[in-house]
PDB file of N, CA and C in Angstrom:
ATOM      1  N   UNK A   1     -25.783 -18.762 -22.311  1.00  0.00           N
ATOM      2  CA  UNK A   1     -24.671 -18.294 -21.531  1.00  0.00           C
ATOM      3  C   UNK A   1     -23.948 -19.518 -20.975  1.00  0.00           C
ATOM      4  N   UNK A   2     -22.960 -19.425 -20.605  1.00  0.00           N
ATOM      5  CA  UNK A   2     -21.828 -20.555 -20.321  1.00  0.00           C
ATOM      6  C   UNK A   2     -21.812 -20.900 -19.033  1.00  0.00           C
ATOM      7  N   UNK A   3     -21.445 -21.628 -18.892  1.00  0.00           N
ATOM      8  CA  UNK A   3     -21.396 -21.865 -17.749  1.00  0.00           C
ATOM      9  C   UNK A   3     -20.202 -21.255 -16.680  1.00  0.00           C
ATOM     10  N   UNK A   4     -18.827 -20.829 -17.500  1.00  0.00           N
ATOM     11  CA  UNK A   4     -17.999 -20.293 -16.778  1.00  0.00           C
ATOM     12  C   UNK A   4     -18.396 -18.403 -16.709  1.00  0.00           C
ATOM     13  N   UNK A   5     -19.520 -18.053 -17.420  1.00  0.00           N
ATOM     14  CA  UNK A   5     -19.581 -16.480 -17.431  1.00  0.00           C
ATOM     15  C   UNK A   5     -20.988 -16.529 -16.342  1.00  0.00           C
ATOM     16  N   UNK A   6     -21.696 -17.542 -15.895  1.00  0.00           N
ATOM     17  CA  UNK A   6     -22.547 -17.707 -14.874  1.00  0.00           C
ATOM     18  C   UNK A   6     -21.928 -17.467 -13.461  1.00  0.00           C
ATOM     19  N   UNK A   7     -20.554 -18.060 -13.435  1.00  0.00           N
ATOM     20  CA  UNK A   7     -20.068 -18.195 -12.148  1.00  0.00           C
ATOM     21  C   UNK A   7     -19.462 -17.060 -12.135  1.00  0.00           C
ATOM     22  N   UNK A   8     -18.679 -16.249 -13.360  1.00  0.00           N
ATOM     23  CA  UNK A   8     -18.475 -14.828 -12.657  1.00  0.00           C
ATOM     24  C   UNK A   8     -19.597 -13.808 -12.578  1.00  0.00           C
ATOM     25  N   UNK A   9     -20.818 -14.031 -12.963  1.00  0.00           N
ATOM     26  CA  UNK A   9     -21.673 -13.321 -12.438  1.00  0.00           C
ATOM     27  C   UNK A   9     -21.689 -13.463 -11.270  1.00  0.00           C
ATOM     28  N   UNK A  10     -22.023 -14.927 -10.577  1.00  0.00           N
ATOM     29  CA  UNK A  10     -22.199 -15.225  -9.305  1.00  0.00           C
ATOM     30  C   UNK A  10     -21.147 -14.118  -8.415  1.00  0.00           C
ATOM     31  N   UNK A  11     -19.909 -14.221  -8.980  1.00  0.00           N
ATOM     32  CA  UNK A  11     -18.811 -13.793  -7.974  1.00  0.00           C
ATOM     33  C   UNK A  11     -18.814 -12.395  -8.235  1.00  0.00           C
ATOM     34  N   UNK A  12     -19.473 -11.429  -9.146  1.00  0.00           N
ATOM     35  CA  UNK A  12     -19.872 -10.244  -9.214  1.00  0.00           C
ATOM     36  C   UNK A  12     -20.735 -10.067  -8.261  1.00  0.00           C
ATOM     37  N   UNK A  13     -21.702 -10.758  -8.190  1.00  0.00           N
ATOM     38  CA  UNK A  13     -23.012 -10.613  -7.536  1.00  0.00           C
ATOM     39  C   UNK A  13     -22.636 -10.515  -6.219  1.00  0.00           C
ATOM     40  N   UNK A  14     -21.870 -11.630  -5.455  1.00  0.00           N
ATOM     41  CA  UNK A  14     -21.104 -11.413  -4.302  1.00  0.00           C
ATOM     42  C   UNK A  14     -20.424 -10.615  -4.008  1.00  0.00           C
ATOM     43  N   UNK A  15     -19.370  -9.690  -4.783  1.00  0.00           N
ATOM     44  CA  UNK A  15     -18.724  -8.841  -4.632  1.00  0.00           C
ATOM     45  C   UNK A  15     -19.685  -7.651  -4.456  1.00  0.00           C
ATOM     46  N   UNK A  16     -20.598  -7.012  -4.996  1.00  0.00           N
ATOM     47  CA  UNK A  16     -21.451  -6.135  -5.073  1.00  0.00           C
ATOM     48  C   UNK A  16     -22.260  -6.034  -3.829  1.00  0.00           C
ATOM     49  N   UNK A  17     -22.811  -7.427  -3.501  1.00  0.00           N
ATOM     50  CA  UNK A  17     -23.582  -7.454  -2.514  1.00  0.00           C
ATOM     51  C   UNK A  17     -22.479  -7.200  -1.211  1.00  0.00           C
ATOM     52  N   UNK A  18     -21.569  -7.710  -1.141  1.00  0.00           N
ATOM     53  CA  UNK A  18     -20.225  -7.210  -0.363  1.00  0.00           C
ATOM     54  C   UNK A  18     -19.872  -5.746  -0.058  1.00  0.00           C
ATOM     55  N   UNK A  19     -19.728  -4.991  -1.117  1.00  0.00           N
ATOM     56  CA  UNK A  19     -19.711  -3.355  -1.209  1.00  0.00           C
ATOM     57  C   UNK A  19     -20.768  -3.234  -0.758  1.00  0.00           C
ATOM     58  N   UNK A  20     -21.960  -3.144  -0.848  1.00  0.00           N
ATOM     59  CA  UNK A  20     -23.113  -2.483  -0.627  1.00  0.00           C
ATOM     60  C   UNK A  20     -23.314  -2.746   1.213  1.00  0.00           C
ATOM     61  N   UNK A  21     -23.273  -3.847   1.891  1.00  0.00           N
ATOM     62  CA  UNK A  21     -22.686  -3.981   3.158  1.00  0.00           C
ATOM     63  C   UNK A  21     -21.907  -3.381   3.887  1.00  0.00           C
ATOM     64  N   UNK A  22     -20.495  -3.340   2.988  1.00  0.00           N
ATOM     65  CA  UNK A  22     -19.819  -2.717   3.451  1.00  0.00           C
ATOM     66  C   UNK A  22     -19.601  -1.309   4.110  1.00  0.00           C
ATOM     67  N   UNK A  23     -20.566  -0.746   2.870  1.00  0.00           N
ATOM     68  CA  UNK A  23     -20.843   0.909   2.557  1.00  0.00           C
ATOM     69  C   UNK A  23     -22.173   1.038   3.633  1.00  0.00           C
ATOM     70  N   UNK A  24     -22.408   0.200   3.931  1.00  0.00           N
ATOM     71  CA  UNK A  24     -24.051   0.127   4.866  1.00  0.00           C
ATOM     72  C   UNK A  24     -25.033   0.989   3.948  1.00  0.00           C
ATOM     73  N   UNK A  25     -25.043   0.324   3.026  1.00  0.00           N
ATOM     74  CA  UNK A  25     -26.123   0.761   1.601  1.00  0.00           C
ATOM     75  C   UNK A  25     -27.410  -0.350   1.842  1.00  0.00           C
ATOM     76  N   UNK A  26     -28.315   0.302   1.366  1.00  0.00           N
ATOM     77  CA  UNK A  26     -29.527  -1.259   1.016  1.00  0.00           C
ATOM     78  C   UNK A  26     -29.372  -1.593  -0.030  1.00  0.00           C
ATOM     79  N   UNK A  27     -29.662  -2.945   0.018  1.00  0.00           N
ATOM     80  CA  UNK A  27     -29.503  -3.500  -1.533  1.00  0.00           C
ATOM     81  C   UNK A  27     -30.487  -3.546  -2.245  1.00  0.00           C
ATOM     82  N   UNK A  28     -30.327  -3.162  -3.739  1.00  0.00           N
ATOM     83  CA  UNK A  28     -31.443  -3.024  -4.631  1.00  0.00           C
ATOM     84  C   UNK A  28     -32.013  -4.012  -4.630  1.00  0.00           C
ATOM     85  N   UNK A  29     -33.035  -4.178  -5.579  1.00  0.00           N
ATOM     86  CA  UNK A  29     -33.776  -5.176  -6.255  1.00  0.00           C
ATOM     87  C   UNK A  29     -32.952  -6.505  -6.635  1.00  0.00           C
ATOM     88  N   UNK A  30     -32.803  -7.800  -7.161  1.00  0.00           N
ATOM     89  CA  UNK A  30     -32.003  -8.916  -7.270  1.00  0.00           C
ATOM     90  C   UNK A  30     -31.778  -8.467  -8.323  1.00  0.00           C
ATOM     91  N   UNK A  31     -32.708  -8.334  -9.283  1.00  0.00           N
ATOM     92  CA  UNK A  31     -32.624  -8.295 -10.272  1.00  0.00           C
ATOM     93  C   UNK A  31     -31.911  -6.708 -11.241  1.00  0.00           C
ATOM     94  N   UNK A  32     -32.483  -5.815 -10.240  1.00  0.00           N
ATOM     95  CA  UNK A  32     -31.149  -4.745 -10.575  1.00  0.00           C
ATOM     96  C   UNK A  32     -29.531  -5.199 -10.326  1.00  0.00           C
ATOM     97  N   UNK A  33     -29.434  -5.775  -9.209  1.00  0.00           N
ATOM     98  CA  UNK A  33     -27.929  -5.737  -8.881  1.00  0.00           C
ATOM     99  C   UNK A  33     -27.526  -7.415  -9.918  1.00  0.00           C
ATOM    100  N   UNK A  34     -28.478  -8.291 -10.273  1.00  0.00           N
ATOM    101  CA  UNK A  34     -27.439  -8.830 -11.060  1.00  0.00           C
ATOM    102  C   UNK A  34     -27.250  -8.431 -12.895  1.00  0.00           C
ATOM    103  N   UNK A  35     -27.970  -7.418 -13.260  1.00  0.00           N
ATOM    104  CA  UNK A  35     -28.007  -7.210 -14.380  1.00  0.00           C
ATOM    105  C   UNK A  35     -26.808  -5.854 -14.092  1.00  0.00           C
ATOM    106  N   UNK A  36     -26.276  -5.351 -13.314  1.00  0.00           N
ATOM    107  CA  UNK A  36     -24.949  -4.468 -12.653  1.00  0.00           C
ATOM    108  C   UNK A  36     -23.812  -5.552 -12.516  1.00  0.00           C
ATOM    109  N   UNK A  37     -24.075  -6.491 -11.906  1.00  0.00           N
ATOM    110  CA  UNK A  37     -23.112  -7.675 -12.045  1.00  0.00           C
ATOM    111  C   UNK A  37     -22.909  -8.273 -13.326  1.00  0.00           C
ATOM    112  N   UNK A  38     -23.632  -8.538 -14.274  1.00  0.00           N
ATOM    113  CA  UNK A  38     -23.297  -8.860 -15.796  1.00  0.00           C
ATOM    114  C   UNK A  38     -22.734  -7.851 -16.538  1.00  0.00           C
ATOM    115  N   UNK A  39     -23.068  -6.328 -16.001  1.00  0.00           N
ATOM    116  CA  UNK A  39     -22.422  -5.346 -17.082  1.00  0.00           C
ATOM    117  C   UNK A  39     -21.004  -5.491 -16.693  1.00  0.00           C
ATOM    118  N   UNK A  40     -20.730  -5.354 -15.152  1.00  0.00           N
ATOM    119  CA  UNK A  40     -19.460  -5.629 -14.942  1.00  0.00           C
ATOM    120  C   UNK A  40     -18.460  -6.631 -15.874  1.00  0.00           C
ATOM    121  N   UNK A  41     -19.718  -7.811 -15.434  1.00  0.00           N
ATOM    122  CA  UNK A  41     -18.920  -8.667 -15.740  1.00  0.00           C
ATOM    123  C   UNK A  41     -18.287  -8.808 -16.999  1.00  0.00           C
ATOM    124  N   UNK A  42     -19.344  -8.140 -17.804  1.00  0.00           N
ATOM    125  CA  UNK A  42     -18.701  -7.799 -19.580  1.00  0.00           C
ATOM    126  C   UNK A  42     -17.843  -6.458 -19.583  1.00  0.00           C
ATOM    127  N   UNK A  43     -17.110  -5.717 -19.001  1.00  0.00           N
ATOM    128  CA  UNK A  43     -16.878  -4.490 -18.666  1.00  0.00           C
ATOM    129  C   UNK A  43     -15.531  -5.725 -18.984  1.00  0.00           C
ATOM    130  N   UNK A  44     -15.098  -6.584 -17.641  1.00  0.00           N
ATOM    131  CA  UNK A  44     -14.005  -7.420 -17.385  1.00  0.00           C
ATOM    132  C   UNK A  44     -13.719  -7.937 -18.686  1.00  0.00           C
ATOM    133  N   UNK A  45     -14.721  -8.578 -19.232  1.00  0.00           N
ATOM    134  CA  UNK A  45     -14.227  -9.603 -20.873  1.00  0.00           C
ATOM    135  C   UNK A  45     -13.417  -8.940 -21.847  1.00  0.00           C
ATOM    136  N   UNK A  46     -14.105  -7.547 -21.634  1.00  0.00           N
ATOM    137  CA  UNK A  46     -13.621  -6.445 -22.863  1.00  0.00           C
ATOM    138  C   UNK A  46     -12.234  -5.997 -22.675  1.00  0.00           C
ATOM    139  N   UNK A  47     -12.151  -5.612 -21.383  1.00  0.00           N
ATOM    140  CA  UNK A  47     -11.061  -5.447 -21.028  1.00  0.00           C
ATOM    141  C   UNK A  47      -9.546  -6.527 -21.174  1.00  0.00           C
ATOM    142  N   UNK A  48     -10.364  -7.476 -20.959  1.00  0.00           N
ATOM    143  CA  UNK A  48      -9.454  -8.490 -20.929  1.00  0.00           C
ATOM    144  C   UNK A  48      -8.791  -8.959 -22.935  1.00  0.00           C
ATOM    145  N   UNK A  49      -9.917  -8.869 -23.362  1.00  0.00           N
ATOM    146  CA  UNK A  49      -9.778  -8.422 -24.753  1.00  0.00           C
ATOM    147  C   UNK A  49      -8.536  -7.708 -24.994  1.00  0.00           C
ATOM    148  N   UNK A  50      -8.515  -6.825 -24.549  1.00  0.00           N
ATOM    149  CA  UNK A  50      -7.801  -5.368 -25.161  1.00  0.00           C
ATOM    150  C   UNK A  50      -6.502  -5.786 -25.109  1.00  0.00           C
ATOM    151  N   UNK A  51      -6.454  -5.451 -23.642  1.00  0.00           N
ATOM    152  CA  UNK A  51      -5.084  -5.828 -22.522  1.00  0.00           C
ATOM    153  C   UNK A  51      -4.599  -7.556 -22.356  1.00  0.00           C
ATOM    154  N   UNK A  52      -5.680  -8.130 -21.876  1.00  0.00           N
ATOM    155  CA  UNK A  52      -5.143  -9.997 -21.983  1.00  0.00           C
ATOM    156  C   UNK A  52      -5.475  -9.514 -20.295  1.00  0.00           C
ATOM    157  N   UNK A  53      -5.044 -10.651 -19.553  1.00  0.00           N
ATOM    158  CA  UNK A  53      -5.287 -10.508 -18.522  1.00  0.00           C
ATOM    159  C   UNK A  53      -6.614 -11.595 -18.096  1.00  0.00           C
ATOM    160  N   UNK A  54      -6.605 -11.460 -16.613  1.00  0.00           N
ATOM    161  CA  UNK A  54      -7.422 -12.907 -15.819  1.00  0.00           C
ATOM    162  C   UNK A  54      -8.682 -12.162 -15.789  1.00  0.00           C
ATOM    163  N   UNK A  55      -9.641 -12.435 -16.030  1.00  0.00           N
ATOM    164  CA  UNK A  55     -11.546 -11.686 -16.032  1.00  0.00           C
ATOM    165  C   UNK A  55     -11.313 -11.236 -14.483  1.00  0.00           C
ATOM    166  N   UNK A  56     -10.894 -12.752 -13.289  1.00  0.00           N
ATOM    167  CA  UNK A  56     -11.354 -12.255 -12.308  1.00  0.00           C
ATOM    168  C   UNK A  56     -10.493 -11.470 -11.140  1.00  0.00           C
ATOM    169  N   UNK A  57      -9.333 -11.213 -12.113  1.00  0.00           N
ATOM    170  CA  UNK A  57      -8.537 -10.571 -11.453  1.00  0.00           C
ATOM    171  C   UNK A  57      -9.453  -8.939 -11.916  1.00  0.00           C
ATOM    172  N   UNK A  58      -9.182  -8.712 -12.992  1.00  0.00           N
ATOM    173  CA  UNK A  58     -10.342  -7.597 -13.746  1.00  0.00           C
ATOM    174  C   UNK A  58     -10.763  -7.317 -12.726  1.00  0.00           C
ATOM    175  N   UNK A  59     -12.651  -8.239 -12.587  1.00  0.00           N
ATOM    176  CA  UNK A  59     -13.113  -8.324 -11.631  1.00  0.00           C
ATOM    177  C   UNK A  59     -13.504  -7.379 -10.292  1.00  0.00           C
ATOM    178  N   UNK A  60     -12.118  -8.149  -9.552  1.00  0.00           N
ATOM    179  CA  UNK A  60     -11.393  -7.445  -8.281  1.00  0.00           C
ATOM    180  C   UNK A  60     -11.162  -6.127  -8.681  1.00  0.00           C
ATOM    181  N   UNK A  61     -10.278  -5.495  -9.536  1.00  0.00           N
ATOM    182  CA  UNK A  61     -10.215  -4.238  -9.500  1.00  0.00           C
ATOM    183  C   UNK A  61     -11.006  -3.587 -10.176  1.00  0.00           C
ATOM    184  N   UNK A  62     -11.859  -4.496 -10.836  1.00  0.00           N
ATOM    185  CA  UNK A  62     -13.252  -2.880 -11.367  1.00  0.00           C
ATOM    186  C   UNK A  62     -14.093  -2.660  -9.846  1.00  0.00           C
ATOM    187  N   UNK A  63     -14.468  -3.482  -9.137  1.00  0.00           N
ATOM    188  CA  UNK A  63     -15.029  -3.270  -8.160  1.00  0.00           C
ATOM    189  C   UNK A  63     -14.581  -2.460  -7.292  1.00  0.00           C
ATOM    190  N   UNK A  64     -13.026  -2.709  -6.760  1.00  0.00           N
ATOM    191  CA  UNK A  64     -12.208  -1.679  -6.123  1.00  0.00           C
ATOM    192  C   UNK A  64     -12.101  -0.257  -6.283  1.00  0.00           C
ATOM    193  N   UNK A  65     -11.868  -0.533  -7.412  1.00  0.00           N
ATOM    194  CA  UNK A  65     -12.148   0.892  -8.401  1.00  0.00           C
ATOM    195  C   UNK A  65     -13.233   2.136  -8.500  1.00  0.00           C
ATOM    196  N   UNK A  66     -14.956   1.325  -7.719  1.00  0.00           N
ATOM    197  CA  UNK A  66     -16.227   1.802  -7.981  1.00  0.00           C
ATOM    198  C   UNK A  66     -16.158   2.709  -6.667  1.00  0.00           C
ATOM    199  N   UNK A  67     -15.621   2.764  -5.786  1.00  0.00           N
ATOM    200  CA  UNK A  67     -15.626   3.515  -4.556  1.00  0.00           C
ATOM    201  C   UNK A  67     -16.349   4.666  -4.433  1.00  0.00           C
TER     202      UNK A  67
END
């Protein structure tokens, strides 16, 4: 894995862990929520595929989106 698809995990991972706070949820396991943060994060690539567009703009609105 690359090094630039590491760091949007990271910033998935943050975002997630962010919602889940937010929502006053507990947070899963690490390892559940970053393997949720990689699907995302490939959710974004694909998308970005299709359409064109910034991953971490993506990102931002798949998360927004999960409400």
């Amino acid at each position: 894995m690359g090094l630039i698809r590491k760091q949007e995990e990271k910033f998935a991972l943050k975002l997630l862990e962010w919602r889940y706070k937010q929502h006053d949820l507990p947070l899963p396991e690490k390892q559940k929520l970053q393997e949720h943060a990689a699907r995302i994060v490939s959710e974004a690539h694909a998308i970005a595929r299709e359409r064109g567009g910034n991953v971490i703009s993506i990102l931002k609105d798949l998360m927004a989106s999960r409400r």
